[in-house]
Protein backbone atom coordinates (compact mmCIF):
# COMPACT_ATOMS: atom_id res chain seq x y z
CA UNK A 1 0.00 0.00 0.00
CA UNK A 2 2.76 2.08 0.88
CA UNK A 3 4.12 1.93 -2.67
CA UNK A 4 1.01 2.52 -4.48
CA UNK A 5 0.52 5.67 -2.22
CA UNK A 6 3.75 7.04 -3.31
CA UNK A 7 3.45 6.37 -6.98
CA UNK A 8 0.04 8.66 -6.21
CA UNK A 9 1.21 11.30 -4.87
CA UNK A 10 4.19 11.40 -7.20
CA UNK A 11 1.64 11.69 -9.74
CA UNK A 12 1.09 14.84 -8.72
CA UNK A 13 4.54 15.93 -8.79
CA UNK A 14 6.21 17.32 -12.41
CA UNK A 15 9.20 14.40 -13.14
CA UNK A 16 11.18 15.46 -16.29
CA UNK A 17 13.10 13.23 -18.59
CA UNK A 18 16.29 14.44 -20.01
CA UNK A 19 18.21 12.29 -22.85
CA UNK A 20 21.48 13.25 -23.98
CA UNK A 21 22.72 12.23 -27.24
CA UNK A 22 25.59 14.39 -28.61
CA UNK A 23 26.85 14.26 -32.26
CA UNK A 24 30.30 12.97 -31.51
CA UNK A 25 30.66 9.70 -31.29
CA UNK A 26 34.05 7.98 -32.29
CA UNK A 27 33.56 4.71 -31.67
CA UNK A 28 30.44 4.08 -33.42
CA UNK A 29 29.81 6.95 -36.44
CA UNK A 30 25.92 8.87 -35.95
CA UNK A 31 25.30 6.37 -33.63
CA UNK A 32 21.94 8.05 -32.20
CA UNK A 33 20.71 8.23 -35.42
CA UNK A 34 22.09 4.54 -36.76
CA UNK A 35 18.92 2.24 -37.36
CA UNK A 36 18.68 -0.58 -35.08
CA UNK A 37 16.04 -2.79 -35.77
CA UNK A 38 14.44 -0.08 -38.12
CA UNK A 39 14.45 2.67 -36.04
CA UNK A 40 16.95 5.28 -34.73
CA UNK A 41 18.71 3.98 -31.89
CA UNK A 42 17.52 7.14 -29.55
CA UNK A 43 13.94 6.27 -30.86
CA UNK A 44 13.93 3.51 -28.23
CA UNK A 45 14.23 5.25 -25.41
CA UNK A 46 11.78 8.29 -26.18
CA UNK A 47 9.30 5.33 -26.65
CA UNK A 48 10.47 3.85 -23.24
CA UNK A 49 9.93 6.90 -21.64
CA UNK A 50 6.36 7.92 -23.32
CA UNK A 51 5.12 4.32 -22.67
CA UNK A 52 6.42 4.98 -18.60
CA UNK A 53 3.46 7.52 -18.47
CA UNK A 54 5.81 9.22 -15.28
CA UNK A 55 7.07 12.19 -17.27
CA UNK A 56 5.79 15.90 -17.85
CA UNK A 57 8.37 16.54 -19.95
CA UNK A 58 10.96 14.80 -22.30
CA UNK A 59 13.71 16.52 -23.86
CA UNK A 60 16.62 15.57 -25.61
CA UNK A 61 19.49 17.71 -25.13
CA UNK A 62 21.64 17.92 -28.04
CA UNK A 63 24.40 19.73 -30.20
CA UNK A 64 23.37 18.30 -33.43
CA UNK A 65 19.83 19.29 -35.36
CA UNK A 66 19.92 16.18 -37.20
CA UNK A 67 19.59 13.97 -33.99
CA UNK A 68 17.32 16.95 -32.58
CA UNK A 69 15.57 16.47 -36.08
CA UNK A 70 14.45 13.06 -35.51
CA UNK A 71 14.10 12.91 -31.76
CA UNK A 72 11.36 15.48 -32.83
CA UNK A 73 9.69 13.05 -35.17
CA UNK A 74 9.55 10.52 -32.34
CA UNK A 75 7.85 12.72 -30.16
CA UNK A 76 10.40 14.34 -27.70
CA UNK A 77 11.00 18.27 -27.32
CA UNK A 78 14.16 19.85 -28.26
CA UNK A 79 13.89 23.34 -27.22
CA UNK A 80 17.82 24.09 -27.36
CA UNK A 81 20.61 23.01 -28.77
CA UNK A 82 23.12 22.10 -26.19
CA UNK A 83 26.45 24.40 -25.91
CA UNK A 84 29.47 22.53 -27.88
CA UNK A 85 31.25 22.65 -24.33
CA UNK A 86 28.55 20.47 -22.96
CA UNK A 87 29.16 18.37 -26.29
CA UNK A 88 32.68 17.41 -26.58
CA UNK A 89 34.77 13.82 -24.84
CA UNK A 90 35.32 15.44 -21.57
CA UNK A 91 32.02 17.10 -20.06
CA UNK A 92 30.29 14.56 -17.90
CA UNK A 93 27.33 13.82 -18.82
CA UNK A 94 25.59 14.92 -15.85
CA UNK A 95 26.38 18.18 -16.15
CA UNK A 96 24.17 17.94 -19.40
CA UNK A 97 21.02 17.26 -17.26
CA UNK A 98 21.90 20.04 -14.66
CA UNK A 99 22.12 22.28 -17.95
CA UNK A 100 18.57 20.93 -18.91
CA UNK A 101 16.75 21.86 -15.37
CA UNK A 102 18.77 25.17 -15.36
CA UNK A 103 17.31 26.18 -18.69
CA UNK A 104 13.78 24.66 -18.21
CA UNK A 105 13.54 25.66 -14.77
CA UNK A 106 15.51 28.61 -13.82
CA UNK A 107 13.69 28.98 -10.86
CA UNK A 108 13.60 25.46 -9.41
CA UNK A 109 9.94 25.25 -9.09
CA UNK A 110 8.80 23.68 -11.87
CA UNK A 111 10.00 19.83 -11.30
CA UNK A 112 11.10 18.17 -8.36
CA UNK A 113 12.29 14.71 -9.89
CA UNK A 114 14.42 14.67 -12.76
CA UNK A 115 15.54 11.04 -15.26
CA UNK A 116 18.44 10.96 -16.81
CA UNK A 117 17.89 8.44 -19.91
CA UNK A 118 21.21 7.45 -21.60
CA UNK A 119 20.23 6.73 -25.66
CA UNK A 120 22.63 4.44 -26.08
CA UNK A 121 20.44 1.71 -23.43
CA UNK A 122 18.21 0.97 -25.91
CA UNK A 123 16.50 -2.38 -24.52
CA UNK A 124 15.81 -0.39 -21.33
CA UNK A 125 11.58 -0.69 -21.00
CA UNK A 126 9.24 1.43 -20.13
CA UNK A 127 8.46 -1.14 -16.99
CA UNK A 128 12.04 -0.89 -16.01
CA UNK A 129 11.47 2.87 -15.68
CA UNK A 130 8.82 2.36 -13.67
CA UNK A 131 9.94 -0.13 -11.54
CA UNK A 132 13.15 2.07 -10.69
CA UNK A 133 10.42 5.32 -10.41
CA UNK A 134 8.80 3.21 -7.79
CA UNK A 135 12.10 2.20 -6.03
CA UNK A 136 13.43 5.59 -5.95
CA UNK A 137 10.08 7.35 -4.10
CA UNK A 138 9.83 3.80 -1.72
CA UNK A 139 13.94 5.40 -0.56
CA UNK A 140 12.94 8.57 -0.52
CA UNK A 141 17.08 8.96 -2.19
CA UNK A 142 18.26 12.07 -3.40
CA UNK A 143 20.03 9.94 -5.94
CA UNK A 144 19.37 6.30 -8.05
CA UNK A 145 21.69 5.19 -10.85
CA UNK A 146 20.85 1.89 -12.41
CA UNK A 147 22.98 -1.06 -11.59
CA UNK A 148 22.96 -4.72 -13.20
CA UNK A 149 25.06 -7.54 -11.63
CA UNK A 150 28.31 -8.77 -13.07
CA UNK A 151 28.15 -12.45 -15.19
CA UNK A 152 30.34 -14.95 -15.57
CA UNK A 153 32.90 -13.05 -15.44
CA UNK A 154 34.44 -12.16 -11.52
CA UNK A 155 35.10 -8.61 -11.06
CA UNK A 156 36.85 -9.55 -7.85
CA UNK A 157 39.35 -11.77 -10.20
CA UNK A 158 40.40 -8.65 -11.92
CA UNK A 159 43.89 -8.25 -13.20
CA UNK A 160 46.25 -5.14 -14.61
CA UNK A 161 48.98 -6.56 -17.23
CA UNK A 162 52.04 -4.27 -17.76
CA UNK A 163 53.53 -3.65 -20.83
CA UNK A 164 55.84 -7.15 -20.51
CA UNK A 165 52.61 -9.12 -19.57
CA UNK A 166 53.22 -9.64 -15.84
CA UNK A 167 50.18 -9.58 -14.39
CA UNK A 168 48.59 -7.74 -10.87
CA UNK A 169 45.70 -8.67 -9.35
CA UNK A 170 43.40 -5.87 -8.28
CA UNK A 171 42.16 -7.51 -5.58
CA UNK A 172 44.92 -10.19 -3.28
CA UNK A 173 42.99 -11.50 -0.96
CA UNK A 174 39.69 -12.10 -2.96
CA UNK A 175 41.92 -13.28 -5.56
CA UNK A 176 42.32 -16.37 -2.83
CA UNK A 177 38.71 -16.83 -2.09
CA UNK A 178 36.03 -19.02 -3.86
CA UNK A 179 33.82 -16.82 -6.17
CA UNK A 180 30.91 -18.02 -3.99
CA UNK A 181 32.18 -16.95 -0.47
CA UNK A 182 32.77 -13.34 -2.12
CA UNK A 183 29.94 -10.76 -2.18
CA UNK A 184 28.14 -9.13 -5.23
CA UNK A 185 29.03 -6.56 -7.02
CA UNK A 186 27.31 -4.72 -9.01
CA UNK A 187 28.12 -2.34 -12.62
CA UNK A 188 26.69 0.75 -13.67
CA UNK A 189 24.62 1.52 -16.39
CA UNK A 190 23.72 4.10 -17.88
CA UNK A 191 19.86 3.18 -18.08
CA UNK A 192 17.84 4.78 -15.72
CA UNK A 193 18.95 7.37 -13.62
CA UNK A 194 16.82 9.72 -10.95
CA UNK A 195 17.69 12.57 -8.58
CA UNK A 196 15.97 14.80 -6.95
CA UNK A 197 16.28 17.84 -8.82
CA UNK A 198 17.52 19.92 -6.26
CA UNK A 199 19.84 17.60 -5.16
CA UNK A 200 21.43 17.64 -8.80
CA UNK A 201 21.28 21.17 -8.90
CA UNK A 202 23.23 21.31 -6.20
CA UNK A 203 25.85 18.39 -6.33
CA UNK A 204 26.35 18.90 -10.26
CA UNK A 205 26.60 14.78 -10.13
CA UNK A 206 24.08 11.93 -9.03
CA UNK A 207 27.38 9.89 -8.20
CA UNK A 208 26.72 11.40 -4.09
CA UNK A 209 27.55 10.48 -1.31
CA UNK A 210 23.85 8.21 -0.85
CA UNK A 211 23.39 7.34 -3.97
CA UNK A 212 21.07 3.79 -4.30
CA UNK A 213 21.23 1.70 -6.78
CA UNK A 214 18.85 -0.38 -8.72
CA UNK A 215 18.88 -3.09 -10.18
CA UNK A 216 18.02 -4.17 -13.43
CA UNK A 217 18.96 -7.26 -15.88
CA UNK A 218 21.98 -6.98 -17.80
CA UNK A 219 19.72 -8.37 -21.04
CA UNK A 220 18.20 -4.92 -20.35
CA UNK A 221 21.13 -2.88 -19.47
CA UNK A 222 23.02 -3.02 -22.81
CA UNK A 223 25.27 0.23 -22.85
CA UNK A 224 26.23 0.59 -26.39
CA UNK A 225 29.41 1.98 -27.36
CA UNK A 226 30.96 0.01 -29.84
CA UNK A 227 30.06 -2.36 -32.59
CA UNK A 228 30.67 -5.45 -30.51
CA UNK A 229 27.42 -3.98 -28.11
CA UNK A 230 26.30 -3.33 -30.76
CA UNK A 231 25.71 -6.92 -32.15
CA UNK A 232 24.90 -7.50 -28.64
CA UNK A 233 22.43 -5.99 -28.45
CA UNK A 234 20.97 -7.01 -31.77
CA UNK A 235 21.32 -10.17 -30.38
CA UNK A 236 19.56 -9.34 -27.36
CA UNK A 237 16.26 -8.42 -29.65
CA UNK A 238 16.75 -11.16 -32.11
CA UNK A 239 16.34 -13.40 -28.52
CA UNK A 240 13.57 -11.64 -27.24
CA UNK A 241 11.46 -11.14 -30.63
CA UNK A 242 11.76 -15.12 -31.04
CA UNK A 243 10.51 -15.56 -27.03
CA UNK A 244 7.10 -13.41 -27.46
């Protein structure tokens, strides 16, 4: 009951959805404009967020009016083109959202919740929005990144190799341990993010001190960045197309 009275009253609130998707990608040429399964690749995440029914607002926040072009035609707003400092390999990407609520809200009245929707997650659904919505009002946190849990592979196992091969485990002493005596960990992704927007206004960053994290399958939290994700995540559809 507790949850469903939240998810009330936060209907009430004004939630905005920012999506950044800057021109200059190296690894992977136009790649927010770069069909993927028919569509643009950002396509899939304005339609993830429209289907969520949470947000007053969506925006894409962008330095290029070809990807402002068609996030228009998918139904997001574009009412700026974002500065080229905001654009280039070194801004992080949070500062893009603070720039969003600065220039949609100057004031800091008009939302209290803001999303920060990476358009490179394309498999991310509109349930796992609201499912991490839901999460993030149950915590009351001023700050929720998206998390999914490592695979096969054991983080803990990790190892640095030096330029004559010798290798250096990260971790010594979990190096020893049996993978099933060591605890979880967990990877970002760059999914579904919330803060409050106050919060963000004021730590610039939702990587604060609180931050919670939830957690959401890694078939789901694809980050794509080059063409190996890429088939990935192709793969990923291809899967779930021939399960429905």
């Amino acid at each position: 009951m507790v949850a469903h009275s939240k998810m009330r009253e936060a209907s009430l609130l004004k939630c905005l959805a920012v999506i950044p998707a800057r021109s200059g990608s190296k690894r992977i040429a136009n790649k927010n404009t770069r069909l993927f399964y028919g569509k643009p690749l950002i396509a899939y995440t304005i339609e993830a967020a429209q289907a969520s029914n949470i947000f007053d607002r969506i925006i894409v926040s962008t330095d290029s009016e070809r990807i402002a072009e068609v996030a228009r035609q998918f139904g997001a707003e574009t009412p700026y083109l974002r500065d080229a400092s905001l654009a280039d390999d070194y801004a992080p990407v949070s500062l893009t959202t603070v720039d969003a609520l600065n220039k949609l809200d100057s004031k800091g009245t008009r939302y209290q919740y803001v999303a920060q929707l990476m358009a490179n997650c394309p498999l991310r659904t509109a349930a796992n929005i609201v499912d991490s919505y839901r999460q993030f009002l149950e915590l009351d946190a001023d700050a929720q990144i998206s998390v999914t849990r490592y695979g096969w592979l054991n983080p803990w196992w990790a190892m640095e190799r030096n330029k004559e091969f010798v290798l250096q485990p990260l971790f010594t002493e979990q190096l020893k341990r049996r993978s099933q005596d060591l605890p979880e960990l967990f990877c970002p992704t760059g999914a579904i993010w919330w803060a409050k927007a106050e919060t963000l206004r004021q730590k610039q960053t939702f990587h604060i001190e609180n931050r919670v994290g939830w957690e959401m399958p890694w078939q789901e939290a694809i980050d794509i960045d080059n063409e190996e994700e890429w088939q990935m995540a192709e793969f990923m559809v291809q899967l779930r197309l021939h399960q429905s």
